[in-house]
C-alpha atoms as a PDB file:
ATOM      1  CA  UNK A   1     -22.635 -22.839   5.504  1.00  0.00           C
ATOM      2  CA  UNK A   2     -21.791 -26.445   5.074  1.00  0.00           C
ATOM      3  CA  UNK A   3     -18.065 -27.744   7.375  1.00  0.00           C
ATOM      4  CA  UNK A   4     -16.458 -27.936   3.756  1.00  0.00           C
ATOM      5  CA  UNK A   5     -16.580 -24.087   3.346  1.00  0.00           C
ATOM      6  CA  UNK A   6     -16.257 -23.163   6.652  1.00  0.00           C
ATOM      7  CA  UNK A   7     -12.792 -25.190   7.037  1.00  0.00           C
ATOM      8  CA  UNK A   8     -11.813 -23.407   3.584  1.00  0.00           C
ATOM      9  CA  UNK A   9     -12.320 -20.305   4.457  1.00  0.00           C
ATOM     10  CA  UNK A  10     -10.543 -20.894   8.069  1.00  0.00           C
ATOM     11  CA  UNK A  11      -7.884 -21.860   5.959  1.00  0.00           C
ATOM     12  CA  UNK A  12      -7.758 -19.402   3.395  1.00  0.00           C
ATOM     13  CA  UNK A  13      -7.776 -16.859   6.959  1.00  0.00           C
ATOM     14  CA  UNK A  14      -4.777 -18.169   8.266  1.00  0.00           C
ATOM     15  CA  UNK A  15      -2.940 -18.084   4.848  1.00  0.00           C
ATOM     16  CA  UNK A  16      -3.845 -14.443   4.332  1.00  0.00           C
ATOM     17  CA  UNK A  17      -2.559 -13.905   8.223  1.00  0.00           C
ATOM     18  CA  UNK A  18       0.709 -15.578   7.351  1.00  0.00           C
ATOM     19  CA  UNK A  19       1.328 -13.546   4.478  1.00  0.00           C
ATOM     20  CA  UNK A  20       0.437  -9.906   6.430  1.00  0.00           C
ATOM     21  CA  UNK A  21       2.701 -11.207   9.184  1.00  0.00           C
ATOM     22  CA  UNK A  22       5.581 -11.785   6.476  1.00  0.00           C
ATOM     23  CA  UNK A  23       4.723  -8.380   4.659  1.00  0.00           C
ATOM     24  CA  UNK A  24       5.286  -6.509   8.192  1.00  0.00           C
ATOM     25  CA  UNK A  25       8.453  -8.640   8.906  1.00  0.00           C
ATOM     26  CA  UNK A  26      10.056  -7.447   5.712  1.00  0.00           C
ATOM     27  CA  UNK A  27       9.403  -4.044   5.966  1.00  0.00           C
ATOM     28  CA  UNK A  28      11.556  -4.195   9.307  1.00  0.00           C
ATOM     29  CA  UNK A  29      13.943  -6.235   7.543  1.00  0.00           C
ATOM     30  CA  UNK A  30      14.441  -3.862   5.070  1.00  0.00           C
ATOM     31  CA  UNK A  31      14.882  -0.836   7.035  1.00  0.00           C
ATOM     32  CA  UNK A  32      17.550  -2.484   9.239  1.00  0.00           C
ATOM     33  CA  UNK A  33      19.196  -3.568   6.116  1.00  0.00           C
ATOM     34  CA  UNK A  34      20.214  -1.669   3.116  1.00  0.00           C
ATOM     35  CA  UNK A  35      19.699  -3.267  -0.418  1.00  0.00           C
ATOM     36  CA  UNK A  36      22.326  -4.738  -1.929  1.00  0.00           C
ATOM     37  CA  UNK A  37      23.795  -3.203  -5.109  1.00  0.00           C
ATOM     38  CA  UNK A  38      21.976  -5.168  -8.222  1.00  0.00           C
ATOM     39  CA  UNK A  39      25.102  -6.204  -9.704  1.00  0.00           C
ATOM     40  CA  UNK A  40      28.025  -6.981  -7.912  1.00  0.00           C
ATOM     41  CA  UNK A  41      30.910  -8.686  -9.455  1.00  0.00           C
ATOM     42  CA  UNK A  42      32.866  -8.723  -6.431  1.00  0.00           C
ATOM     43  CA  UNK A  43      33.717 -11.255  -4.738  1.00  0.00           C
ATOM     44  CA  UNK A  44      32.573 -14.108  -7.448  1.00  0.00           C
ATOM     45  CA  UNK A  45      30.131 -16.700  -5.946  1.00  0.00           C
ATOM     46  CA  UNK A  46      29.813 -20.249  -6.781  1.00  0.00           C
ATOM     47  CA  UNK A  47      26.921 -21.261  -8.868  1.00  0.00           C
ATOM     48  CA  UNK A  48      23.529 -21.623  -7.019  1.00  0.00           C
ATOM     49  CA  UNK A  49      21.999 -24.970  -6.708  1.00  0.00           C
ATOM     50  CA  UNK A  50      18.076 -23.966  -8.238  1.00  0.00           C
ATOM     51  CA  UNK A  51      14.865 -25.880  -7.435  1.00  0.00           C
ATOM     52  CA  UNK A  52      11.728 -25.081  -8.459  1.00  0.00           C
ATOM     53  CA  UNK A  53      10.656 -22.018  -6.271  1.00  0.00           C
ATOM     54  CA  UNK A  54      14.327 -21.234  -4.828  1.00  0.00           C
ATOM     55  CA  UNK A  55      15.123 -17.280  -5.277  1.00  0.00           C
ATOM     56  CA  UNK A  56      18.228 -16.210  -7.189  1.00  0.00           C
ATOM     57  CA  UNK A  57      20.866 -14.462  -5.884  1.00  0.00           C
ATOM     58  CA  UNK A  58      21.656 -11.491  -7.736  1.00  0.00           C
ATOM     59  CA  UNK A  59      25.141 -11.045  -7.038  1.00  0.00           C
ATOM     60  CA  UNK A  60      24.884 -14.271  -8.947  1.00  0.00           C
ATOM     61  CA  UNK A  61      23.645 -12.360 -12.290  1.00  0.00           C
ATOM     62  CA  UNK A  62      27.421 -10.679 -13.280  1.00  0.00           C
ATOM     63  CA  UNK A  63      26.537  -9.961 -17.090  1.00  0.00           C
ATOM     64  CA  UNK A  64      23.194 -10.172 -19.170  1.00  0.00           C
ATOM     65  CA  UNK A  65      23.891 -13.719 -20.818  1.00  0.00           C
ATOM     66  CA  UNK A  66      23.780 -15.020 -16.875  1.00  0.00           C
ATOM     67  CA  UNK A  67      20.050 -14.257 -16.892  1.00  0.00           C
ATOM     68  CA  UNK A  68      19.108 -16.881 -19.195  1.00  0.00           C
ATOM     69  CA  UNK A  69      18.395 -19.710 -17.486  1.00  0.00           C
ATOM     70  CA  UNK A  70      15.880 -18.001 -15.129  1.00  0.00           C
ATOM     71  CA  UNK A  71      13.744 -16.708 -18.664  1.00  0.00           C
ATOM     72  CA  UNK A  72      10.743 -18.414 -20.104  1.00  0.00           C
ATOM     73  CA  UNK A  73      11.212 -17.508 -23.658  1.00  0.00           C
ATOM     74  CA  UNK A  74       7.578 -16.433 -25.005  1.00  0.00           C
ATOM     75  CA  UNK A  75       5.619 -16.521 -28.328  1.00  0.00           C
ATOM     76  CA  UNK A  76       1.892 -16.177 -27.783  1.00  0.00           C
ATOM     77  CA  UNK A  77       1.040 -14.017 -30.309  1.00  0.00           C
ATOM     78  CA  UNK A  78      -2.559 -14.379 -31.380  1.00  0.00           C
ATOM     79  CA  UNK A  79      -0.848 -15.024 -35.393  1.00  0.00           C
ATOM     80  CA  UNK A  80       2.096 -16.801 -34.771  1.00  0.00           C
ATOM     81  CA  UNK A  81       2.564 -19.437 -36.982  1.00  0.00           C
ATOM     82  CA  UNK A  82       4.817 -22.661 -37.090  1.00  0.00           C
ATOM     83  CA  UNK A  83       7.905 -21.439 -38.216  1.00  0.00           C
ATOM     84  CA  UNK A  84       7.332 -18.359 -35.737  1.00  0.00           C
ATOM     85  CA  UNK A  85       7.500 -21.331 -32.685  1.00  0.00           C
ATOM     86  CA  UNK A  86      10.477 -23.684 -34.596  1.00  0.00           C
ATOM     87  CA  UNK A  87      12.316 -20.226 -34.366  1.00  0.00           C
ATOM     88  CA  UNK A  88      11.806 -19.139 -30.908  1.00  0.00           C
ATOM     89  CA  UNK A  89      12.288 -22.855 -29.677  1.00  0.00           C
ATOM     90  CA  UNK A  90      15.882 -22.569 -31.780  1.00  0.00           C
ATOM     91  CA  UNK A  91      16.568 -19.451 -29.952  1.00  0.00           C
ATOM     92  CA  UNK A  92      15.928 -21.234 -26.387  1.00  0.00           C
ATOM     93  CA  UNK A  93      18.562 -23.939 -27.388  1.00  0.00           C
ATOM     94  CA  UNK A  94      21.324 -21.458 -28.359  1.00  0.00           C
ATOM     95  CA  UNK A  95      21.111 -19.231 -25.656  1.00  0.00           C
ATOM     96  CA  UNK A  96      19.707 -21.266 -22.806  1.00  0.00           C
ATOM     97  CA  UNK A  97      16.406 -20.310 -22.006  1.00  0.00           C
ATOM     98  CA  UNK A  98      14.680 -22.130 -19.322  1.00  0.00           C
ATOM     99  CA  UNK A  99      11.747 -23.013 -21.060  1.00  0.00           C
ATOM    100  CA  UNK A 100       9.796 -22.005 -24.668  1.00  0.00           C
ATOM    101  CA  UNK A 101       5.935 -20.665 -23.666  1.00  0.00           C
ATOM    102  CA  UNK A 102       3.921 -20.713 -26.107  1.00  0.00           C
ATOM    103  CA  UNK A 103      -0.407 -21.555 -26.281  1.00  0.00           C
ATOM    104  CA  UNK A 104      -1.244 -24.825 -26.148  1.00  0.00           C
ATOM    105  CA  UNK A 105      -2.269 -25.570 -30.039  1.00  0.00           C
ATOM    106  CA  UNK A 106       1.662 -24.878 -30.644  1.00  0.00           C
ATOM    107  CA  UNK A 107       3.506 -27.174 -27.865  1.00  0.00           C
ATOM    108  CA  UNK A 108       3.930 -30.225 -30.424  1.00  0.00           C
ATOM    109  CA  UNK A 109       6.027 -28.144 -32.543  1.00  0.00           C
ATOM    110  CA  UNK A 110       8.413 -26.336 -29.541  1.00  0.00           C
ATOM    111  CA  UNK A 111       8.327 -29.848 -27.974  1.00  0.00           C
ATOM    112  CA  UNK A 112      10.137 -31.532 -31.482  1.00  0.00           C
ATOM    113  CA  UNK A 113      12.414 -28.758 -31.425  1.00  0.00           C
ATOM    114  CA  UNK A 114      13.355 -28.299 -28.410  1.00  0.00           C
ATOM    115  CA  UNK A 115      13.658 -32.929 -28.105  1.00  0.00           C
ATOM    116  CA  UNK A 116      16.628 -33.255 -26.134  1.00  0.00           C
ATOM    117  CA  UNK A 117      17.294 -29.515 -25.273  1.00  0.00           C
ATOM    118  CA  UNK A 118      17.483 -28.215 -21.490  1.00  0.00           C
ATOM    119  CA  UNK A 119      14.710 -26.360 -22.264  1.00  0.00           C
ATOM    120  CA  UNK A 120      11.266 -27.291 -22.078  1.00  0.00           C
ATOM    121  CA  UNK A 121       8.064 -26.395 -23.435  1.00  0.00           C
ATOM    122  CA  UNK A 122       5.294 -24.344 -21.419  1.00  0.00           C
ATOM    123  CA  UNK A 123       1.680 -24.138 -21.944  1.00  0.00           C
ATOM    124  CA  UNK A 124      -0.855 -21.426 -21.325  1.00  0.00           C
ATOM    125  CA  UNK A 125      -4.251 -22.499 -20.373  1.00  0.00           C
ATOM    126  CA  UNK A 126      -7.233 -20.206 -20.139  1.00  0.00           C
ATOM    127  CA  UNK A 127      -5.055 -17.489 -21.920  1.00  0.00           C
ATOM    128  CA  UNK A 128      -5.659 -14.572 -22.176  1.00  0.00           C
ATOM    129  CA  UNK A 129      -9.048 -13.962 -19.881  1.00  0.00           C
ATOM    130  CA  UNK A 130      -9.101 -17.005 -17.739  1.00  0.00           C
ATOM    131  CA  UNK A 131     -12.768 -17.299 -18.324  1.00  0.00           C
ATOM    132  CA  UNK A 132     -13.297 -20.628 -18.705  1.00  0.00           C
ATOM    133  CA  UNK A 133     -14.720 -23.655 -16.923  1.00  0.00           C
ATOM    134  CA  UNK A 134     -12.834 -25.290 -14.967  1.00  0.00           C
ATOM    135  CA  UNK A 135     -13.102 -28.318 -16.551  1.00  0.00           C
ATOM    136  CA  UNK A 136     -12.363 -26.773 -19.734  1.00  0.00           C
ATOM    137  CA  UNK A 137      -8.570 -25.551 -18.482  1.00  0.00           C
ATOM    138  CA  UNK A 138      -8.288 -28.589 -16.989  1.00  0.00           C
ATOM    139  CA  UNK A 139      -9.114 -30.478 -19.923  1.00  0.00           C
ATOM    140  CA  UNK A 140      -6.403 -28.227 -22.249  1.00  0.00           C
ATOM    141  CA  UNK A 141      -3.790 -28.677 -19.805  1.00  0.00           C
ATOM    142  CA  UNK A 142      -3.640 -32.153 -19.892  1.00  0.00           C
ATOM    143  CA  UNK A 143      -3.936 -32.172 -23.714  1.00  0.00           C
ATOM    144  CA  UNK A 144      -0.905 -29.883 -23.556  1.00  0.00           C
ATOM    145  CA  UNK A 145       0.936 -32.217 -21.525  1.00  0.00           C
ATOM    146  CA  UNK A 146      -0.058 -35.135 -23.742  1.00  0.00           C
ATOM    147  CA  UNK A 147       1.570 -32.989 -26.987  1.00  0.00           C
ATOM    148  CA  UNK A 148       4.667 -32.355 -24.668  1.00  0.00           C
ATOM    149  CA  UNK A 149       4.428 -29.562 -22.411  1.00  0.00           C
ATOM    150  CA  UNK A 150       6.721 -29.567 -19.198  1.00  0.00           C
ATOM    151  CA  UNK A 151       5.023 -26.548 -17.391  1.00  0.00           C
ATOM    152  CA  UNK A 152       1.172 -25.334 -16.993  1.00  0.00           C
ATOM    153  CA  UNK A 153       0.805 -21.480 -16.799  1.00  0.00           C
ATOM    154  CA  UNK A 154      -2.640 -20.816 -16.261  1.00  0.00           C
ATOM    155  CA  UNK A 155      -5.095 -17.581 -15.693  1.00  0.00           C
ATOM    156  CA  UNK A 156      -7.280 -17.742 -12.756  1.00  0.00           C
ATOM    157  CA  UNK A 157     -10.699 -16.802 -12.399  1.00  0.00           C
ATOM    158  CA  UNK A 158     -10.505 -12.869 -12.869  1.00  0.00           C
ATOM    159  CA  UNK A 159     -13.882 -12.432 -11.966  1.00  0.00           C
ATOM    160  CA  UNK A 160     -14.560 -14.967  -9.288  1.00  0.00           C
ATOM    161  CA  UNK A 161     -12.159 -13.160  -7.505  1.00  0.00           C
ATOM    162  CA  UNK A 162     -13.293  -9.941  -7.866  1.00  0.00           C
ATOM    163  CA  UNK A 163     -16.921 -11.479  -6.357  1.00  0.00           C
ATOM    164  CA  UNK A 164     -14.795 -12.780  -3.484  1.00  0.00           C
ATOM    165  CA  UNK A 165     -16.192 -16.246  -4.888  1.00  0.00           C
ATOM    166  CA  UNK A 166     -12.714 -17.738  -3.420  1.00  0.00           C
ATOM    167  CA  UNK A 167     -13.492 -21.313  -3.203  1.00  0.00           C
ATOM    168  CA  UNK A 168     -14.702 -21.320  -6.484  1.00  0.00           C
ATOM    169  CA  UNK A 169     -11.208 -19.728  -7.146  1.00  0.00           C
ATOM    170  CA  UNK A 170     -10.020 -22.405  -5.366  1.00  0.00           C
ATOM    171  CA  UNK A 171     -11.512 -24.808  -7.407  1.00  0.00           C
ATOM    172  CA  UNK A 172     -10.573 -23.515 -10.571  1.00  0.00           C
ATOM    173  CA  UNK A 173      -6.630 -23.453  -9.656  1.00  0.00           C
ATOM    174  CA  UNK A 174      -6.912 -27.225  -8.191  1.00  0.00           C
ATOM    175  CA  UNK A 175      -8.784 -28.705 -10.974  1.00  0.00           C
ATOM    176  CA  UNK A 176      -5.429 -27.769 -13.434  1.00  0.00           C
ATOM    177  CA  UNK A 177      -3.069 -28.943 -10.923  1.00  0.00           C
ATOM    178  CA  UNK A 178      -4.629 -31.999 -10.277  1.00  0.00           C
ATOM    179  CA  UNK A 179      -4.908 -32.131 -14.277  1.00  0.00           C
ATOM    180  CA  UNK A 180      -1.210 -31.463 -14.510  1.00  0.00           C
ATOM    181  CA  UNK A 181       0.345 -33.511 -12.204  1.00  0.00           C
ATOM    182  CA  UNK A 182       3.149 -34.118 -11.599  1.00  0.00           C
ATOM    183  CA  UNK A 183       3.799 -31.140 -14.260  1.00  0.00           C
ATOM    184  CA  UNK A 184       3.774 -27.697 -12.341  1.00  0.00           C
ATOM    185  CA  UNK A 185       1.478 -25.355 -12.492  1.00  0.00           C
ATOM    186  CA  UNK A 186       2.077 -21.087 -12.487  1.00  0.00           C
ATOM    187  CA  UNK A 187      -0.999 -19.206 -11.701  1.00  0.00           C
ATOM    188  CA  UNK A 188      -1.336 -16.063 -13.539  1.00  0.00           C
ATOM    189  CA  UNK A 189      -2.959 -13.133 -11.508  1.00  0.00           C
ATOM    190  CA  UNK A 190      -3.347 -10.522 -13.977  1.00  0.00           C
ATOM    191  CA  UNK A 191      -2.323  -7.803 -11.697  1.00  0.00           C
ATOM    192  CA  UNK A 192      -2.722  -4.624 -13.413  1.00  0.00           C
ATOM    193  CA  UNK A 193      -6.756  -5.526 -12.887  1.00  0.00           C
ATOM    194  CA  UNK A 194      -6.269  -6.332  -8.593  1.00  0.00           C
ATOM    195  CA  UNK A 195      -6.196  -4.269  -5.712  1.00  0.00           C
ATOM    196  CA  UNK A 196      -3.099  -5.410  -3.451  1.00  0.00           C
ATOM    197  CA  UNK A 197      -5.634  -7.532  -1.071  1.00  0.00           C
ATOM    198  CA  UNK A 198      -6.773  -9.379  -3.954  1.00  0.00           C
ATOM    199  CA  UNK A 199      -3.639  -9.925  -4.795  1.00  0.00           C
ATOM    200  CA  UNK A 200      -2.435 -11.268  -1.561  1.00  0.00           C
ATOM    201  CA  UNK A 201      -5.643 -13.511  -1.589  1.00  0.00           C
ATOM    202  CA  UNK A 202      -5.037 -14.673  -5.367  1.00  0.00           C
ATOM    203  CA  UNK A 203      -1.597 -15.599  -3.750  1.00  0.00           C
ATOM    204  CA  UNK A 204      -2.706 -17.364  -1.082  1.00  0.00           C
ATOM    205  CA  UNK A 205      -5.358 -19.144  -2.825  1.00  0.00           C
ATOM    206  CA  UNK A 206      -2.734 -20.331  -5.233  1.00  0.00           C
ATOM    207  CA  UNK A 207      -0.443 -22.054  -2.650  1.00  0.00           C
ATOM    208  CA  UNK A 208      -3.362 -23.395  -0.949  1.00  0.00           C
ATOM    209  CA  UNK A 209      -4.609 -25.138  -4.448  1.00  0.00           C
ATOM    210  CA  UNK A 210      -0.872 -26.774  -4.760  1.00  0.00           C
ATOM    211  CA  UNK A 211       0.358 -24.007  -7.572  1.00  0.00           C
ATOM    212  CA  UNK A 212       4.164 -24.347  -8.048  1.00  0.00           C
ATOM    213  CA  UNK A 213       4.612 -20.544  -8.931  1.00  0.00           C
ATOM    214  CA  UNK A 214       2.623 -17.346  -8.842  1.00  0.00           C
ATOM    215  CA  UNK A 215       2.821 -15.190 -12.007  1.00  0.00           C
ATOM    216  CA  UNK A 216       2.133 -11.317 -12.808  1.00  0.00           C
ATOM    217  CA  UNK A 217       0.811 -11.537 -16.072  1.00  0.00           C
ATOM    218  CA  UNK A 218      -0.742 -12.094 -19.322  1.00  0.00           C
ATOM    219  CA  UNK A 219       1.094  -9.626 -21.493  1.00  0.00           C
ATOM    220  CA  UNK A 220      -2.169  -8.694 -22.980  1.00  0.00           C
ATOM    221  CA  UNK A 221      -4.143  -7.239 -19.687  1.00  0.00           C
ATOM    222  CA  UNK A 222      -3.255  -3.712 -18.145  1.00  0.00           C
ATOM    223  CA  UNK A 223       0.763  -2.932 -17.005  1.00  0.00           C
ATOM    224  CA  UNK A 224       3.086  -5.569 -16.739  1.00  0.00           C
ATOM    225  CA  UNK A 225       5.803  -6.589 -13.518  1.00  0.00           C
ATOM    226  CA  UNK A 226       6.803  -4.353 -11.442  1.00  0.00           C
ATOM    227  CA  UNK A 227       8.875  -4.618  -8.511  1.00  0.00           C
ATOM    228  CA  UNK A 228       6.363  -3.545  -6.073  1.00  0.00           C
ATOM    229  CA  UNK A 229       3.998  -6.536  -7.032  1.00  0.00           C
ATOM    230  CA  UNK A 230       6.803  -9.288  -6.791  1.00  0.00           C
ATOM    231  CA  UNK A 231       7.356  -7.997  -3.641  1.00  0.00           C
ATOM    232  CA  UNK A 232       4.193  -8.646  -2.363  1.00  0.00           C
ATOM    233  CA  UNK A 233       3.914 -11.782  -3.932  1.00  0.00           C
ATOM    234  CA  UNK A 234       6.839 -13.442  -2.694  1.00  0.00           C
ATOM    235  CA  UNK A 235       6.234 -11.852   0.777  1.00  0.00           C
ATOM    236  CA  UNK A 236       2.781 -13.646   0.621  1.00  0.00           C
ATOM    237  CA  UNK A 237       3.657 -17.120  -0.702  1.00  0.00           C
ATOM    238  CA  UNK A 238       7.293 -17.513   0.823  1.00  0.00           C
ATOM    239  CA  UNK A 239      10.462 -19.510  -0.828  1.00  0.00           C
ATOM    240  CA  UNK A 240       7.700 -22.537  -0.771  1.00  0.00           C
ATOM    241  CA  UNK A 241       6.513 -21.767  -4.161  1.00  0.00           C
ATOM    242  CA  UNK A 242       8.201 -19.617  -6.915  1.00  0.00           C
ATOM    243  CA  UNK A 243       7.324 -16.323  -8.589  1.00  0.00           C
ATOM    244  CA  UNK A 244       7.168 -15.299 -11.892  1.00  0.00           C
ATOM    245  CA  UNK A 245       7.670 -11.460 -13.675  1.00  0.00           C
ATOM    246  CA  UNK A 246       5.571 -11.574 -16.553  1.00  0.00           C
ATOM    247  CA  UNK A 247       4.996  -8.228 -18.873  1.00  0.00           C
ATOM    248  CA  UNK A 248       7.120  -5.375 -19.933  1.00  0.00           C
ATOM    249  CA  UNK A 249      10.536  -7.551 -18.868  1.00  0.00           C
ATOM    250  CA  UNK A 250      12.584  -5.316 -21.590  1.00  0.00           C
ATOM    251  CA  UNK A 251      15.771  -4.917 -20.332  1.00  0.00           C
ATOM    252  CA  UNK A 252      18.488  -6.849 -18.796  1.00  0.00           C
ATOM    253  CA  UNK A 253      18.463  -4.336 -15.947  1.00  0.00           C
ATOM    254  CA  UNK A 254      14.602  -4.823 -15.529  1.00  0.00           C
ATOM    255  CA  UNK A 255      15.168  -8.350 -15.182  1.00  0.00           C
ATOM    256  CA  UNK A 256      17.755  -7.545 -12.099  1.00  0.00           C
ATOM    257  CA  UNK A 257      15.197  -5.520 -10.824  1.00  0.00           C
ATOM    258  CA  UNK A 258      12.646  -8.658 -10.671  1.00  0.00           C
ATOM    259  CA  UNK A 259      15.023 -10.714  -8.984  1.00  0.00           C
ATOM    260  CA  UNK A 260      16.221  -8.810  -6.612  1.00  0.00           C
ATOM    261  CA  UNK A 261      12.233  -8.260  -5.482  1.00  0.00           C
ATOM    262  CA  UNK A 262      12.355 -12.158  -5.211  1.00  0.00           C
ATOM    263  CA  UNK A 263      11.266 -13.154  -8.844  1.00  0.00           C
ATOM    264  CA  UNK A 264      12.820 -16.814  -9.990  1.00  0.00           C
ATOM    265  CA  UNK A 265      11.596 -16.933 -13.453  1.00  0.00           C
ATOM    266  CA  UNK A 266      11.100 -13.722 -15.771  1.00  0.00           C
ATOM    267  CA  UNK A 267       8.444 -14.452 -18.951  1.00  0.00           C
ATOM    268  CA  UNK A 268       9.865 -12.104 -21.825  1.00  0.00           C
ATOM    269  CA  UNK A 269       9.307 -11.962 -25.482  1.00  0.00           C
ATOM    270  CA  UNK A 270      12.487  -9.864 -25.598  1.00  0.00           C
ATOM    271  CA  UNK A 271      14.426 -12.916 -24.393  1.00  0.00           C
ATOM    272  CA  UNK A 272      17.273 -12.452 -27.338  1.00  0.00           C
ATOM    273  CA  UNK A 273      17.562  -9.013 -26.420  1.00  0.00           C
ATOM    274  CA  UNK A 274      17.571  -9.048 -22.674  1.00  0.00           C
ATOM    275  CA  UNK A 275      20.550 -11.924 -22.654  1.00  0.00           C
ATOM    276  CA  UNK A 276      22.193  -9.957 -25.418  1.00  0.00           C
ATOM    277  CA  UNK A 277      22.442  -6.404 -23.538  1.00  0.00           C
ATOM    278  CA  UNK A 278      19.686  -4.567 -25.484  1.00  0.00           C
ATOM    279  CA  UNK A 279      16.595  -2.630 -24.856  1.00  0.00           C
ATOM    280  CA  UNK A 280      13.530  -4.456 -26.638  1.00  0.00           C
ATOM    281  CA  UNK A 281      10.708  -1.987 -27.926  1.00  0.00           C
ATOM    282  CA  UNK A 282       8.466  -5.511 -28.562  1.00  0.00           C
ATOM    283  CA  UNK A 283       4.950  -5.069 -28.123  1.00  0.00           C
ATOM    284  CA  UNK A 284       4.271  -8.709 -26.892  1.00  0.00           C
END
């Protein structure tokens, strides 16, 4: 084994070690403390001061509309057309959505749109499987970026994983976020198909590569966010990089759910409905 792999692997040891030693130090934390109550009008608090990867209070969240700026509004239908993305980008303008995600071949469109707007246009790269070169994601994220996009969210390397092929993992992660920068990059785990090691691995793999988030889901794989998994993910990767609940975000009380796991940014087609009070039966 050459000293390149050898250091890698020594590193991706003592990231995997960090994250088991915050996964015990939570559980004690949370059986000296009980939860808070999810919403909790009382006393009000000032706004919080986000960054990138910060985690949101949820005594913060005291009715639905609150929980807009934290959503990625999404469209990634496999048939939606133009009008389809002018309309969800005019949606993310009047209620505040963070950002419009849509697949790559439709950011020039959200990006007109949405010209002057808080929000911002995402890109998916890779999407759905994540099978793909690397130089191939690498290459549509920075043609994304060049049609407007202001975030990456890419799929990782489902099966390299699953070999325990993690520098090529590695790889595959770092060749988009050197692509993308200074534009962050969310790496999408797909964890209905991982074991909870892989996902702590697919976590710490992510940080290690220089991803700005970690994110559930596709919305097209098996199961969706649940609070269990953001758990675990922002156990592993800390309040150094953020975490994203991706699939089966419905509700306005799911979405309270995420955050108080430690999610930062929820991905929802359901956006209108979720800020609006509603219970979304959307498919996507």
């Amino acid at each position: 084994m050459s000293s390149d792999a050898e250091a890698f692997l020594t590193l991706l040891e003592e990231l995997v070690d960090q994250a088991r030693h915050r996964l015990n130090a939570r559980k004690v934390s949370q059986e000296a403390v009980p939860p808070a109550a999810v919403l909790n009008p009382e006393p009000p608090r000032p706004p919080l001061v986000k960054t990138a990867t910060a985690r949101v209070d949820p005594a913060s969240i005291l009715k639905a509309q609150d929980l807009a700026p934290y959503i990625d509004h999404t469209l990634l239908k496999p048939e939606a057309r133009a009008e389809d993305v002018v309309r969800v980008a005019e949606e993310a303008r009047q209620y505040g959505f963070a950002t419009v995600c849509v697949n790559s071949c439709h950011v020039a469109t959200a990006a007109r749109v949405l010209a002057g707007a808080s929000a911002v246009p995402i890109a998916v790269v890779g999407f759905p499987l994540g099978a793909m070169l690397p130089q191939a994601k690498a290459y549509e994220a920075r043609e994304a970026i060049r049609a407007g996009a202001r975030e990456i969210d890419m799929v990782l390397n489902l099966g390299a994983l699953k070999a325990h092929d993690y520098q090529r993992v590695h790889q595959d992660i770092a060749a988009v976020v050197d692509a993308s920068h200074p534009i962050p990059v969310k790496v999408i785990l797909e964890t209905g198909h991982l074991t909870d090691e892989e996902k702590v691995v697919a976590c710490a793999l992510s940080k290690a590569a220089g991803a700005a988030f970690v994110k559930t889901s596709t919305g097209f794989g098996p199961g969706g966010a649940t609070v269990k998994d953001i758990e675990l993910m922002r156990a592993v990767v800390g309040d150094e990089v953020g975490v994203k609940a991706s699939g089966g975000v419905r509700s306005a009380e799911d979405a309270v759910k995420l955050i108080r796991a430690g999610a930062n940014r929820l991905g929802a087609s359901a956006s209108v409905a979720i800020v609006s009070g509603q219970i979304s039966t959307a498919q996507y």
